[in-house]
C-alpha atoms as a PDB file:
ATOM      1  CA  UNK A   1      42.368  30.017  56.189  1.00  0.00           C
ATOM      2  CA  UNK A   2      44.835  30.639  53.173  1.00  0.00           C
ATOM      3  CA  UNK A   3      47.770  33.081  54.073  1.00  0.00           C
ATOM      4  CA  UNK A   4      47.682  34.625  50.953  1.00  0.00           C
ATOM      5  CA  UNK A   5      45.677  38.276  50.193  1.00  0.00           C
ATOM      6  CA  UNK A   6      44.316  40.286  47.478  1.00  0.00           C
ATOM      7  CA  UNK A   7      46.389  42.465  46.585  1.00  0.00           C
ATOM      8  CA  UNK A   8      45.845  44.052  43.009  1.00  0.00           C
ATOM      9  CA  UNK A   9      44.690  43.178  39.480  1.00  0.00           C
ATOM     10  CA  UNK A  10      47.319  41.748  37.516  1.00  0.00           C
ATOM     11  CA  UNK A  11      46.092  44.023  34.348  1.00  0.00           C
ATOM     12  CA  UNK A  12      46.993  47.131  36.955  1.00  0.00           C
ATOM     13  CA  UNK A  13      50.912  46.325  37.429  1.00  0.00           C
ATOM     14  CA  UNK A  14      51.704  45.571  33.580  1.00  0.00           C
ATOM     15  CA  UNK A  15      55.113  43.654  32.729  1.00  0.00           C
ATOM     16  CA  UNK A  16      58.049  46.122  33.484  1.00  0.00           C
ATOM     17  CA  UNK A  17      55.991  48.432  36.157  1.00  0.00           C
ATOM     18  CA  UNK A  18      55.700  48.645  40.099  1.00  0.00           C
ATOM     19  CA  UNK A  19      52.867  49.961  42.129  1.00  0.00           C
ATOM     20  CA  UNK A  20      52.506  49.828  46.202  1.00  0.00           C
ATOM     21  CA  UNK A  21      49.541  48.859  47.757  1.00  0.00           C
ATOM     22  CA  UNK A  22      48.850  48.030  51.532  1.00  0.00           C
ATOM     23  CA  UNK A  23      48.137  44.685  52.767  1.00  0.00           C
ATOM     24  CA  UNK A  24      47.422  44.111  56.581  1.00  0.00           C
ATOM     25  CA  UNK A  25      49.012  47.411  57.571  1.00  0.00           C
ATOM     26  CA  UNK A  26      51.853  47.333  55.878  1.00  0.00           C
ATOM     27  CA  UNK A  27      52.695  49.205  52.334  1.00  0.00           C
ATOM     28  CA  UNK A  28      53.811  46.589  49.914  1.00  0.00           C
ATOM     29  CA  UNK A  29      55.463  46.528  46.868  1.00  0.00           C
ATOM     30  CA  UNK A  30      54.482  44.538  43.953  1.00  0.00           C
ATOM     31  CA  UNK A  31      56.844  44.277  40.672  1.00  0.00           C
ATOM     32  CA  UNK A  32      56.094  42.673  37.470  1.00  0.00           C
ATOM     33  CA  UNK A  33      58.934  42.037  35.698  1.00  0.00           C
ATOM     34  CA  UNK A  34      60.285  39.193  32.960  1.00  0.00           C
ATOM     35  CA  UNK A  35      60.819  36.815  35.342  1.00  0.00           C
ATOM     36  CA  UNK A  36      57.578  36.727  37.305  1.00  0.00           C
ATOM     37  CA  UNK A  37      55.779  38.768  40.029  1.00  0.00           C
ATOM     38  CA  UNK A  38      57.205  40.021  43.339  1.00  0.00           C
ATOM     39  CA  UNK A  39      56.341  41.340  46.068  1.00  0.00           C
ATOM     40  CA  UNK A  40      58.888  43.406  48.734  1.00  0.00           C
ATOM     41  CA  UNK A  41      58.199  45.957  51.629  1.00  0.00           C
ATOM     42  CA  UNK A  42      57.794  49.811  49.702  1.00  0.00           C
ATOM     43  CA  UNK A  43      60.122  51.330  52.370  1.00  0.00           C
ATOM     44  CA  UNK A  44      63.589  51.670  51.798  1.00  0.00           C
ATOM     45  CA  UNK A  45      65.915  50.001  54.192  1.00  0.00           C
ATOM     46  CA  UNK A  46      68.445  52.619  54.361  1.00  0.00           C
ATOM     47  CA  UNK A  47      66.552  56.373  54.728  1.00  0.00           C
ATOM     48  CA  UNK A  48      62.473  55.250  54.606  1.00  0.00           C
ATOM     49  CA  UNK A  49      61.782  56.297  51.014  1.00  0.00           C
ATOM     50  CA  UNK A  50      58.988  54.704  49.359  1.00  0.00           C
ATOM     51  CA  UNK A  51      60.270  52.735  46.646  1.00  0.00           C
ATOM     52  CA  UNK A  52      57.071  53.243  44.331  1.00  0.00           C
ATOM     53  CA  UNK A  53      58.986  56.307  43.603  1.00  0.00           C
ATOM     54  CA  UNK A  54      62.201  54.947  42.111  1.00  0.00           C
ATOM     55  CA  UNK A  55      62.760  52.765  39.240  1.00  0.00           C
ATOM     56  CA  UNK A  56      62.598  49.265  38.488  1.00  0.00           C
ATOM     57  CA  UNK A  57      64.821  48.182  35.834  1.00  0.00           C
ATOM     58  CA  UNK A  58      64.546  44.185  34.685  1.00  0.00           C
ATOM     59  CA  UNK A  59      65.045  43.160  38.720  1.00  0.00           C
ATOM     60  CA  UNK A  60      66.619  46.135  40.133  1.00  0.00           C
ATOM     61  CA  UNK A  61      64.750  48.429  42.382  1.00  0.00           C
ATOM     62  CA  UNK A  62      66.328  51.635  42.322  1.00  0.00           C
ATOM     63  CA  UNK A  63      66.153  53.788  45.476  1.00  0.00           C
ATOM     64  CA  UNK A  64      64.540  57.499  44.463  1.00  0.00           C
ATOM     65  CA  UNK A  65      66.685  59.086  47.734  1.00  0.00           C
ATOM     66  CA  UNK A  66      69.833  58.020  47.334  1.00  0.00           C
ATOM     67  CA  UNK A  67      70.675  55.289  44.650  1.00  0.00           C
ATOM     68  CA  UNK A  68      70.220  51.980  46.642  1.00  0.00           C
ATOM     69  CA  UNK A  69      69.588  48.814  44.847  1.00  0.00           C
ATOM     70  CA  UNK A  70      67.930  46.083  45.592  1.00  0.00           C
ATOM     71  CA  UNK A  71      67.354  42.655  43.863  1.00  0.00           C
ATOM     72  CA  UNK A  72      63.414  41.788  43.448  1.00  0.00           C
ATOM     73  CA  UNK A  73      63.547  38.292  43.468  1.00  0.00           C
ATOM     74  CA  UNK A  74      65.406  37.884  47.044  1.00  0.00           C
ATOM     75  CA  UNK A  75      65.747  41.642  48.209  1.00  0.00           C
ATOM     76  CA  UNK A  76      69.509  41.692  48.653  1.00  0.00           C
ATOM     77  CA  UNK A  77      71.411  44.680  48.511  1.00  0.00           C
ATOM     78  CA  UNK A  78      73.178  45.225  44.737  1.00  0.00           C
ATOM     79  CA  UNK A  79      74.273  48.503  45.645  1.00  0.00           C
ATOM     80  CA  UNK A  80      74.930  50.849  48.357  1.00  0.00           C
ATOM     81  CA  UNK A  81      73.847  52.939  50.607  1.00  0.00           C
ATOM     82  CA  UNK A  82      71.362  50.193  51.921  1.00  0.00           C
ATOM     83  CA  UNK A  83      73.296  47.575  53.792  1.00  0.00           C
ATOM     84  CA  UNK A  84      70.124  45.205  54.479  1.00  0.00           C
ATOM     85  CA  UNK A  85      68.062  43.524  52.363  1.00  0.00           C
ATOM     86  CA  UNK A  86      64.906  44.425  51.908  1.00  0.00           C
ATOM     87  CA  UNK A  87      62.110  41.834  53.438  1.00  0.00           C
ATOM     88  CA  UNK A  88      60.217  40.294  50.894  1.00  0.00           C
ATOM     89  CA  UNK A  89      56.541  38.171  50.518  1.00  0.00           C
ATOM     90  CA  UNK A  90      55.408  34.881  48.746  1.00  0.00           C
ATOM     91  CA  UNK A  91      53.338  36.156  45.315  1.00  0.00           C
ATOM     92  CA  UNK A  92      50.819  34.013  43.384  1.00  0.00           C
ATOM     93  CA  UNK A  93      48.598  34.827  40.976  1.00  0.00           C
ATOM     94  CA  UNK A  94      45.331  33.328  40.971  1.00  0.00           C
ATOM     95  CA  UNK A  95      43.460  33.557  37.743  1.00  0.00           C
ATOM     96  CA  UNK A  96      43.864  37.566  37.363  1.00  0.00           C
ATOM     97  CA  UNK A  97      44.264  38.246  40.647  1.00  0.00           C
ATOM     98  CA  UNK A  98      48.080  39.014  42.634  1.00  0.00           C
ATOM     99  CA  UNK A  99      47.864  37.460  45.692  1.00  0.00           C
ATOM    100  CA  UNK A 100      50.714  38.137  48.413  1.00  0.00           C
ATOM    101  CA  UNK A 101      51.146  36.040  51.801  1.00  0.00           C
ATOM    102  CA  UNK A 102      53.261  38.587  53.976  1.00  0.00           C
ATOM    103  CA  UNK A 103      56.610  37.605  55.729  1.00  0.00           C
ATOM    104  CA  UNK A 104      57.462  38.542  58.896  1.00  0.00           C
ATOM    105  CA  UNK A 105      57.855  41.862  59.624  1.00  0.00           C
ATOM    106  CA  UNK A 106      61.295  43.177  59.971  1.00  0.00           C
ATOM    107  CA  UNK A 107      63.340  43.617  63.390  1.00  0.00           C
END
């Protein structure tokens, strides 16, 4: 049994947009962007916002409570108040389908 689960239409997250979905529990974030798809936990590491509600800008996530950054690709921090990284999940996209394998879940 593959990993990997459906987790939206590629024609619903169009190149330069974010939406969250859930996948096994968990609310997940998947970003289109110029580089390729990615997929990251929606909650914020530093105060629990959703990130759905900030901005996404090329590969930066942009925190909607208080500023945070985050890198898509990788999750690290590029910019405070969030001091961990945010976890983040294997993406492929199978004809027009994302599919997203989830990583561990975080301590």
């Amino acid at each position: 049994m593959s990993p990997f689960e459906a987790a939206l239409k590629l024609a619903e997250v169009p190149p330069g947009s974010m939406r969250a979905c859930v996948i096994g529990g968990r609310e997940i974030l998947i970003c289109h962007t110029r580089e390729g798809v990615f997929a990251l936990d929606n909650i914020c590491t530093h105060a629990h916002a959703r990130l759905c509600e900030g901005r996404l800008r090329a590969t930066r996530l942009v925190c909607p409570l208080h500023g945070a950054s985050f890198d898509v690709r990788d999750g690290r921090v590029l910019g405070p108040p969030a001091e961990l990284p945010l976890p983040t999940h294997a993406v492929r996209v199978i004809g027009d389908a994302i599919e997203v394998a989830l990583g561990p879940l975080p301590p």
